[in-house]
PDB file of N, CA and C in Angstrom:
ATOM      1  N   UNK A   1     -18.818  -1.001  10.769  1.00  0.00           N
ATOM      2  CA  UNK A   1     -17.491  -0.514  10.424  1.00  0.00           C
ATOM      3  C   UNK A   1     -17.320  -0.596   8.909  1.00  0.00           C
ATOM      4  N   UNK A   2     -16.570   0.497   8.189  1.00  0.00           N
ATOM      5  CA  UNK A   2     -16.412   0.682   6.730  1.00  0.00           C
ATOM      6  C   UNK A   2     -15.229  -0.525   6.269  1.00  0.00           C
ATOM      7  N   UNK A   3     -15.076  -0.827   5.326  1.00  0.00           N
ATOM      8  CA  UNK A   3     -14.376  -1.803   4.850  1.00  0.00           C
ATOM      9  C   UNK A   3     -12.882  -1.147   4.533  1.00  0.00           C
ATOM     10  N   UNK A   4     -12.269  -1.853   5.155  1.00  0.00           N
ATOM     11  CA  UNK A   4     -10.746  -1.377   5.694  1.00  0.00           C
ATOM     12  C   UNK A   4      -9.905  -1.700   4.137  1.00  0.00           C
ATOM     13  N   UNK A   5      -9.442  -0.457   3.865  1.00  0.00           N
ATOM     14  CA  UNK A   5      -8.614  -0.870   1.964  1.00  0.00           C
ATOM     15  C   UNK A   5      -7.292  -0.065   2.257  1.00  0.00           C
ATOM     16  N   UNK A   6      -6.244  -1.361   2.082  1.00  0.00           N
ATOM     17  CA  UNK A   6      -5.075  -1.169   1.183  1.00  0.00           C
ATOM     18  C   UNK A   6      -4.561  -0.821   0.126  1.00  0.00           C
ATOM     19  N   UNK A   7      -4.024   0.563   0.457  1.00  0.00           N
ATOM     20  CA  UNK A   7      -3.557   0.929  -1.168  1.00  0.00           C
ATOM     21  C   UNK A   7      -2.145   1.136  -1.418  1.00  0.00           C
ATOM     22  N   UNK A   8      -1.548   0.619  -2.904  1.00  0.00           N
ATOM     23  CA  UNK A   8      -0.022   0.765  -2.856  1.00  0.00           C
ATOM     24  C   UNK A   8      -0.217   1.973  -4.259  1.00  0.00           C
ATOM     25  N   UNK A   9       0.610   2.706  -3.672  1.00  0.00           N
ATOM     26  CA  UNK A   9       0.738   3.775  -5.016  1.00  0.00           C
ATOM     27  C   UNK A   9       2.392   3.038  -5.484  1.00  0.00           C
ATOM     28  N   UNK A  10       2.037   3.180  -6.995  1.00  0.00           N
ATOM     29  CA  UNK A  10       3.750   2.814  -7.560  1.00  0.00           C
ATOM     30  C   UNK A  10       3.802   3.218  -9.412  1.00  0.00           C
ATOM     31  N   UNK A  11       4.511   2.325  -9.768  1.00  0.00           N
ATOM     32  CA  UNK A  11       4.189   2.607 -11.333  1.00  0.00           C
ATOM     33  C   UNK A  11       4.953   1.357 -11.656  1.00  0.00           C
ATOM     34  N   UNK A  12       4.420   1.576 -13.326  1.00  0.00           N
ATOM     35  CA  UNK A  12       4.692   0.371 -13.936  1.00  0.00           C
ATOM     36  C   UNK A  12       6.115   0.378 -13.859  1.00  0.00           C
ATOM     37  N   UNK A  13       7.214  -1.179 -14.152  1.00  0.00           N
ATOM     38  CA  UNK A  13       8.358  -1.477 -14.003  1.00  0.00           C
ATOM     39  C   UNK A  13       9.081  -1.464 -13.296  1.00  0.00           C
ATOM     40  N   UNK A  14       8.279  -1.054 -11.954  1.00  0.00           N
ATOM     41  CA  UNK A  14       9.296  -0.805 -10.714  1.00  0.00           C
ATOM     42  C   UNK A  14       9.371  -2.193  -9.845  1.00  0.00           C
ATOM     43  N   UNK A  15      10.396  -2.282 -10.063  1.00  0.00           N
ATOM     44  CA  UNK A  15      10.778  -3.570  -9.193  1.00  0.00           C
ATOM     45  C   UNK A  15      10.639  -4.047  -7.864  1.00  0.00           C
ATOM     46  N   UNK A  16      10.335  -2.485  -6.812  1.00  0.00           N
ATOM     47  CA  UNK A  16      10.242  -2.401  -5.402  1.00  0.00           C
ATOM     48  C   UNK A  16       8.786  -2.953  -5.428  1.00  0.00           C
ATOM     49  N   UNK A  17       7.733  -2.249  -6.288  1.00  0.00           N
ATOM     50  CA  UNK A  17       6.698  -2.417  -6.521  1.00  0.00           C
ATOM     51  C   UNK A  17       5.535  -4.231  -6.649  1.00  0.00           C
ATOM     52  N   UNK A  18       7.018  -4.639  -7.513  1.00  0.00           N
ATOM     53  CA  UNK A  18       6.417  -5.748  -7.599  1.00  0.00           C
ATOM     54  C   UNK A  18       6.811  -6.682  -6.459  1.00  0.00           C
ATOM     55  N   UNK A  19       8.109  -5.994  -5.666  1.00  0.00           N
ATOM     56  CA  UNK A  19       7.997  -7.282  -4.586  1.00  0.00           C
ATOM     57  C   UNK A  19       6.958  -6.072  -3.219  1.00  0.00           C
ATOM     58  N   UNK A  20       6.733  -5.015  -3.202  1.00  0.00           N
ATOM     59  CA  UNK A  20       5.569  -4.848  -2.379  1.00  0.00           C
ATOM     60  C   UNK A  20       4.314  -5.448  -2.308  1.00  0.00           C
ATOM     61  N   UNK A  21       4.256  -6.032  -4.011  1.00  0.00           N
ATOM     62  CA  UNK A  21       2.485  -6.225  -4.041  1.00  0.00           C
ATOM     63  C   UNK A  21       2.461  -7.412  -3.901  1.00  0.00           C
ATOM     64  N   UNK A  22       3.250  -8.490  -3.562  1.00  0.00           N
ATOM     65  CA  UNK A  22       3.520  -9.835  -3.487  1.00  0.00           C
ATOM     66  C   UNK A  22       3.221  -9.535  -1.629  1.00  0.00           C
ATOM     67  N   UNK A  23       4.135  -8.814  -1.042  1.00  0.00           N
ATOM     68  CA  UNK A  23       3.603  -9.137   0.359  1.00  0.00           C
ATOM     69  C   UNK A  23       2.112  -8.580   1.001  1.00  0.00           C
ATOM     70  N   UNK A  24       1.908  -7.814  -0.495  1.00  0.00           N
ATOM     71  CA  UNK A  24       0.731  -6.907   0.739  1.00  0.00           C
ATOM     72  C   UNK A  24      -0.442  -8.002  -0.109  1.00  0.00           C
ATOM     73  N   UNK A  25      -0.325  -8.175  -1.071  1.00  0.00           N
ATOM     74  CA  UNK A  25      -1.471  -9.549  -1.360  1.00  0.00           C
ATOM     75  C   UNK A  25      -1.765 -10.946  -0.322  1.00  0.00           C
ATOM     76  N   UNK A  26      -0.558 -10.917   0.253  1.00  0.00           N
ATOM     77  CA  UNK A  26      -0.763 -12.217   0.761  1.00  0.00           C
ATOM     78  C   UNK A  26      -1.207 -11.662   2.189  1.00  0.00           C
ATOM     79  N   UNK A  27      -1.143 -10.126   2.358  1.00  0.00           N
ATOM     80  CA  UNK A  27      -1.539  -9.853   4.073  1.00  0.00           C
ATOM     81  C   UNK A  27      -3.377  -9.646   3.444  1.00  0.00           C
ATOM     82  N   UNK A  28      -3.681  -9.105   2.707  1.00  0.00           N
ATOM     83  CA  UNK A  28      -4.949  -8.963   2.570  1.00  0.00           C
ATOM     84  C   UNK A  28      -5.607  -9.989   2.239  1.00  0.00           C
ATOM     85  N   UNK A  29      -5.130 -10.927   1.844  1.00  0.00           N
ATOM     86  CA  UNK A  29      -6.180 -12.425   1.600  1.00  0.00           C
ATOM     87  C   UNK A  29      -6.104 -12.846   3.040  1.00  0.00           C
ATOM     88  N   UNK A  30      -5.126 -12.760   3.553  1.00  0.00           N
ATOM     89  CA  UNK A  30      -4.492 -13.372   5.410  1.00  0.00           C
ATOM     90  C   UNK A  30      -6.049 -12.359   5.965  1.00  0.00           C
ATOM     91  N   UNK A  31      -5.998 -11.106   5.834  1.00  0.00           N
ATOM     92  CA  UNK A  31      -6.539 -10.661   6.556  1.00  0.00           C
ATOM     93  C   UNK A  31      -8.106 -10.197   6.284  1.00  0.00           C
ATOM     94  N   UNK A  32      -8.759 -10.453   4.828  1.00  0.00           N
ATOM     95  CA  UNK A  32      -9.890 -10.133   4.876  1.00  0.00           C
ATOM     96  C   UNK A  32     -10.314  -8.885   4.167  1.00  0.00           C
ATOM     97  N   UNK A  33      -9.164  -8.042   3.846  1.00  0.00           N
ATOM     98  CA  UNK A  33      -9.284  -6.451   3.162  1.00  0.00           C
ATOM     99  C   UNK A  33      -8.826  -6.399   1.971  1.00  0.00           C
ATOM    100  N   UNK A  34      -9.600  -5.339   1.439  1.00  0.00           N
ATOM    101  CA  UNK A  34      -9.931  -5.058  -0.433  1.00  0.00           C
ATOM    102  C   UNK A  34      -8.231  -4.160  -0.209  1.00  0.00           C
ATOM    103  N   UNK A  35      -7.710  -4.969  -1.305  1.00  0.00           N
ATOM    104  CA  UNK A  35      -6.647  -3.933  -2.230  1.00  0.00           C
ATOM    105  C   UNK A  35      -6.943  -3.421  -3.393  1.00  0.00           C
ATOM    106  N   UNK A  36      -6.157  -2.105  -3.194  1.00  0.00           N
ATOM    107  CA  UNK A  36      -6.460  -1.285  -4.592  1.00  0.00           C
ATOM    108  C   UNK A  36      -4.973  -0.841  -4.530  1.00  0.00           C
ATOM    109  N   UNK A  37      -4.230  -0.833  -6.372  1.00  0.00           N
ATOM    110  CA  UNK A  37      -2.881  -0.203  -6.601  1.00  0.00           C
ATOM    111  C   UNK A  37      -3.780   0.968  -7.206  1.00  0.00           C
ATOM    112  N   UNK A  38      -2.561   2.048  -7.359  1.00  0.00           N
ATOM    113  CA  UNK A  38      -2.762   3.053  -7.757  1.00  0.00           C
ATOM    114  C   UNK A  38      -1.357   3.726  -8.657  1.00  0.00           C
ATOM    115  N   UNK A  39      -1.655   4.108 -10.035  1.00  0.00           N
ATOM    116  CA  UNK A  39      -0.366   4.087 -10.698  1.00  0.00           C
ATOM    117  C   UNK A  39      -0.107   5.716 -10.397  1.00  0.00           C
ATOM    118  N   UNK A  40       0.968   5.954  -9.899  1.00  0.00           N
ATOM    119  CA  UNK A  40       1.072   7.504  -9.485  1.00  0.00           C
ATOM    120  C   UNK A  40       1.669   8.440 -11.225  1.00  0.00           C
ATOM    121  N   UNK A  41       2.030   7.903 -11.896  1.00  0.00           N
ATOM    122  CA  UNK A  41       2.367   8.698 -13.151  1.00  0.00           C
ATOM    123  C   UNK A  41       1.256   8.965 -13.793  1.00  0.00           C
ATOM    124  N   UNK A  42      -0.243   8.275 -13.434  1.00  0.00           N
ATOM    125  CA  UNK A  42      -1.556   9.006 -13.745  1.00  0.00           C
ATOM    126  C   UNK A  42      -2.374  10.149 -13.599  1.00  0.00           C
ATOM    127  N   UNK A  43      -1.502  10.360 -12.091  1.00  0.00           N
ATOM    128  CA  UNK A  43      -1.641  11.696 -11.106  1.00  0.00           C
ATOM    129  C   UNK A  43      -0.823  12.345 -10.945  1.00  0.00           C
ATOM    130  N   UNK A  44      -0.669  13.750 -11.363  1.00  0.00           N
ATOM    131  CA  UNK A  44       0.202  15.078 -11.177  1.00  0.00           C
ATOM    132  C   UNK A  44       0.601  14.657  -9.702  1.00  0.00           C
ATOM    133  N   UNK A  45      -0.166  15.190  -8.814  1.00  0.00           N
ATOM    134  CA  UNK A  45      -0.218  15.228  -7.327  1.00  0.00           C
ATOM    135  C   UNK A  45       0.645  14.140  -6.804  1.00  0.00           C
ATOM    136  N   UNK A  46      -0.096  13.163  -7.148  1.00  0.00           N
ATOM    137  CA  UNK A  46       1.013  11.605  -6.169  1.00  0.00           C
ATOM    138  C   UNK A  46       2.397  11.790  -6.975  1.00  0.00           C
ATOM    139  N   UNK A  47       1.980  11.888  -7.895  1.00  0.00           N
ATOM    140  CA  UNK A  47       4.148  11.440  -8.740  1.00  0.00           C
ATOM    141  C   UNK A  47       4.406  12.468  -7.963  1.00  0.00           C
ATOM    142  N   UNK A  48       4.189  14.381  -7.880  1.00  0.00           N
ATOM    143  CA  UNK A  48       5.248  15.277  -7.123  1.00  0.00           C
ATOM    144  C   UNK A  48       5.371  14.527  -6.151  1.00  0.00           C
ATOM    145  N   UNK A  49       4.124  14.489  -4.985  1.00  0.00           N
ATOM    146  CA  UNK A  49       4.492  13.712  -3.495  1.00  0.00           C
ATOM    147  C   UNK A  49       5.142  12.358  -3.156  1.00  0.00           C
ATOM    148  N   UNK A  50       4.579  11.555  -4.455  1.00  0.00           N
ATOM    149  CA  UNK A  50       5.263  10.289  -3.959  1.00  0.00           C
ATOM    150  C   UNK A  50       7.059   9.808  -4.971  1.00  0.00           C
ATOM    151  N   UNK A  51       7.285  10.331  -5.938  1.00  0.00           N
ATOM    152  CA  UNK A  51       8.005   9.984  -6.858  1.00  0.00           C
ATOM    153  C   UNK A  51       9.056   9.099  -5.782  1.00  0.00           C
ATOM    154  N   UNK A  52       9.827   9.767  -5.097  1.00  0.00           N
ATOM    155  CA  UNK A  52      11.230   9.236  -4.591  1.00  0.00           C
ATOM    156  C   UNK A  52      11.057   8.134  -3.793  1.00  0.00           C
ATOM    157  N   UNK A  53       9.554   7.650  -3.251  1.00  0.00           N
ATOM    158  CA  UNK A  53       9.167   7.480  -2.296  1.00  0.00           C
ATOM    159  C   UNK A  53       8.557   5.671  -2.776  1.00  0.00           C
ATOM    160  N   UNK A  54       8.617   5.653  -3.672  1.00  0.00           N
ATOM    161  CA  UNK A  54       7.547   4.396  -4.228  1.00  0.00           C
ATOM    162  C   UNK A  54       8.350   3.171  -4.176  1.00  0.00           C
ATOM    163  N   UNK A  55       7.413   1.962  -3.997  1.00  0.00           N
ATOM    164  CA  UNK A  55       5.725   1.863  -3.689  1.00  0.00           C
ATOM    165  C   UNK A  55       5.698   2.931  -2.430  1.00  0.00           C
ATOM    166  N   UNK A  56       4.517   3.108  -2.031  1.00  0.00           N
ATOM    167  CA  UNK A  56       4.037   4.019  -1.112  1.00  0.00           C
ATOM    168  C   UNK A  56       2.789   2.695  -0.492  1.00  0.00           C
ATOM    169  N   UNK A  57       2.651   2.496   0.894  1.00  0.00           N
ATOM    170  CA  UNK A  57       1.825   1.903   1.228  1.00  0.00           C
ATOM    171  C   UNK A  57       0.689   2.362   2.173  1.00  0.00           C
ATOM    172  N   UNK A  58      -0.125   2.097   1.861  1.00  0.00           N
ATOM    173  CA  UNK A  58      -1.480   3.364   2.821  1.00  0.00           C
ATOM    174  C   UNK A  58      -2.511   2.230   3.308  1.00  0.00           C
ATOM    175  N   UNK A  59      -2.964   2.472   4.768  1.00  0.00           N
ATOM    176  CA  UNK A  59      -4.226   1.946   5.142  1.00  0.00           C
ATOM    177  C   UNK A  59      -5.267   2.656   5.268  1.00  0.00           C
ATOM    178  N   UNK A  60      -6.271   2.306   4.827  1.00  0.00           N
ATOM    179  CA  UNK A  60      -7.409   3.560   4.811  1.00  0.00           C
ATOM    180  C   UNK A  60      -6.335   5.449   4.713  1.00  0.00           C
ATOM    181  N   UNK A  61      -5.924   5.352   4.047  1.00  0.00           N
ATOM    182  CA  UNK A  61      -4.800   6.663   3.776  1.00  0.00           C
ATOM    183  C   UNK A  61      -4.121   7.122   4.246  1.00  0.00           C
ATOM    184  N   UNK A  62      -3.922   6.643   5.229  1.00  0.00           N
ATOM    185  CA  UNK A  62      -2.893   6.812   6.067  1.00  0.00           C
ATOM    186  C   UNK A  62      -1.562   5.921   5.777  1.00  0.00           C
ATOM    187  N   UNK A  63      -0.401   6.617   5.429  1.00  0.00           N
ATOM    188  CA  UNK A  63       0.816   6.063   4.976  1.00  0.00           C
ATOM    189  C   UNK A  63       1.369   5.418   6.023  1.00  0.00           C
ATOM    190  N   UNK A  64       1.524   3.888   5.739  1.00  0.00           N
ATOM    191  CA  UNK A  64       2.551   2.669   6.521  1.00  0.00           C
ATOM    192  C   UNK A  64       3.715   2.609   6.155  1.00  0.00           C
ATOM    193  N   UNK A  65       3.761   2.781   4.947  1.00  0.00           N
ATOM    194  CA  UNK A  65       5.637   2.236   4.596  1.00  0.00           C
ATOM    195  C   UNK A  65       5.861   3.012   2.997  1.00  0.00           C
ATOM    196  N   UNK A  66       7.324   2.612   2.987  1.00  0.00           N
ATOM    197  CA  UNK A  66       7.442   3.001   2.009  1.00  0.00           C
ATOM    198  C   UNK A  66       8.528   2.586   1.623  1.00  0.00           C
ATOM    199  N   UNK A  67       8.950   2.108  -0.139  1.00  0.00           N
ATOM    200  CA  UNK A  67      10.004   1.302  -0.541  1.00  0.00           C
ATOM    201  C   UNK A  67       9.802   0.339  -0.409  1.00  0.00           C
ATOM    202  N   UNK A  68      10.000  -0.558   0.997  1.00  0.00           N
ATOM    203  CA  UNK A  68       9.651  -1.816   1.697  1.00  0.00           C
ATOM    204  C   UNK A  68       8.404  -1.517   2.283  1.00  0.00           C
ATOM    205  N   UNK A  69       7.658  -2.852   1.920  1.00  0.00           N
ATOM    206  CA  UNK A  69       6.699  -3.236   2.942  1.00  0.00           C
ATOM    207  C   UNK A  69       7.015  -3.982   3.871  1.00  0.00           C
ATOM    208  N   UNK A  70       6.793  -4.144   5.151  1.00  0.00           N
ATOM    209  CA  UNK A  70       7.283  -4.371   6.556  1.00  0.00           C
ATOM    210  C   UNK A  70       5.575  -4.741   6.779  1.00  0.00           C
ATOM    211  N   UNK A  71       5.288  -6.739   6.733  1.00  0.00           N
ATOM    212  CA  UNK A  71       4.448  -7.216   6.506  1.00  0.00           C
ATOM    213  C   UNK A  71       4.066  -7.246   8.010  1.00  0.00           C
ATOM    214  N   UNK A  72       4.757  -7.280   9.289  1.00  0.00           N
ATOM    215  CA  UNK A  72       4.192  -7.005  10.471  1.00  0.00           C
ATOM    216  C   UNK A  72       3.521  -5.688  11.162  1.00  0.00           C
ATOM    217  N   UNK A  73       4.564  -4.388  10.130  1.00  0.00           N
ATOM    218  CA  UNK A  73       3.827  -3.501  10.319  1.00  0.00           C
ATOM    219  C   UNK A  73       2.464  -3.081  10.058  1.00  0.00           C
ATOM    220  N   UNK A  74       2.441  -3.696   8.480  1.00  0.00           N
ATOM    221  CA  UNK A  74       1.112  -3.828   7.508  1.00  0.00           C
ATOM    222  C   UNK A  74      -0.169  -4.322   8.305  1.00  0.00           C
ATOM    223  N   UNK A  75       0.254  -5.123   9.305  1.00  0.00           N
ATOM    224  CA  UNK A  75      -0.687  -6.412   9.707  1.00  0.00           C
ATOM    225  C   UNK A  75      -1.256  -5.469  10.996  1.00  0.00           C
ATOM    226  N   UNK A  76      -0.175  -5.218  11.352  1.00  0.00           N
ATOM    227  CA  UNK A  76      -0.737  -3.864  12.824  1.00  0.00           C
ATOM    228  C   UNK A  76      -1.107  -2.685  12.800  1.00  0.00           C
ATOM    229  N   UNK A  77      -1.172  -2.307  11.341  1.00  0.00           N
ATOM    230  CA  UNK A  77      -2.163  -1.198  11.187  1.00  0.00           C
ATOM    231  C   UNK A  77      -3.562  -1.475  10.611  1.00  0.00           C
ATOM    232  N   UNK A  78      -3.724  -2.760   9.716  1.00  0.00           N
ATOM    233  CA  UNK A  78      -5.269  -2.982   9.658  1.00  0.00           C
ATOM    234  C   UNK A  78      -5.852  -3.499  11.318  1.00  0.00           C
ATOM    235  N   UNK A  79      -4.905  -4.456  11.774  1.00  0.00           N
ATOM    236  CA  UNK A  79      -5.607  -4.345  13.026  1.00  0.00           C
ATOM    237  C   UNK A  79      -6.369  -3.020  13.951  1.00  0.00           C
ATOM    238  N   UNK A  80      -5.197  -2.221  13.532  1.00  0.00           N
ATOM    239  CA  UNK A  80      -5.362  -0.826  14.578  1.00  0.00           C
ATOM    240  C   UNK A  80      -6.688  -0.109  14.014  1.00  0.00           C
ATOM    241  N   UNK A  81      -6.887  -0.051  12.622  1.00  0.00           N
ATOM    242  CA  UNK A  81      -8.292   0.027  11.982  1.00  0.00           C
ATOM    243  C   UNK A  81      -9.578  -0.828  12.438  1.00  0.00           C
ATOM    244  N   UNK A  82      -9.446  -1.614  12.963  1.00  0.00           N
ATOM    245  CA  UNK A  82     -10.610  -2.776  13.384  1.00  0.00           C
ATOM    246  C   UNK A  82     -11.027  -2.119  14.414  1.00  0.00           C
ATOM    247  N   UNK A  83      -9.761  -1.617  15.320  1.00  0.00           N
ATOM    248  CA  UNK A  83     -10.675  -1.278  17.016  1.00  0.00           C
ATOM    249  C   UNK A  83     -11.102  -0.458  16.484  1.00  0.00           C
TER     250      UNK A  83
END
């Protein structure tokens, strides 16, 4: 099985951002999986799609949450990646 990665798209100074990456750090050390942020004002593409939307939270790319991270949800979609 490929190695299951968390990604938060956001940008610098955002406040939602910094309390997203506080919970999704502590689910990926909990759980064993590589995080990667991603600053969306680097990318044309994510700022149109994600601007209103940030943090943006993705498991293997597939979008979990957004604004809030919802650390039980977080936790039941890397699971759902394992089976």
């Amino acid at each position: 099985m490929s190695e299951i990665v968390v990604t938060m798209l956001g940008k610098p100074g955002c406040h939602l951002c910094d309390d997203a990456r506080a919970v999704i750090e502590r689910v990926v050390a909990d759980e064993g999986v590589r995080f990667e942020e991603r600053d969306i004002t680097l990318d044309e593409e994510l700022q149109r799609e994600y601007w209103e939307q940030i943090p943006v939270t993705l498991v293997d790319g597939v979008q979990v949450d957004f604004w809030r991270v919802d650390e039980a949800r977080l936790r039941a979609a890397i699971a759902k990646r394992r089976r």
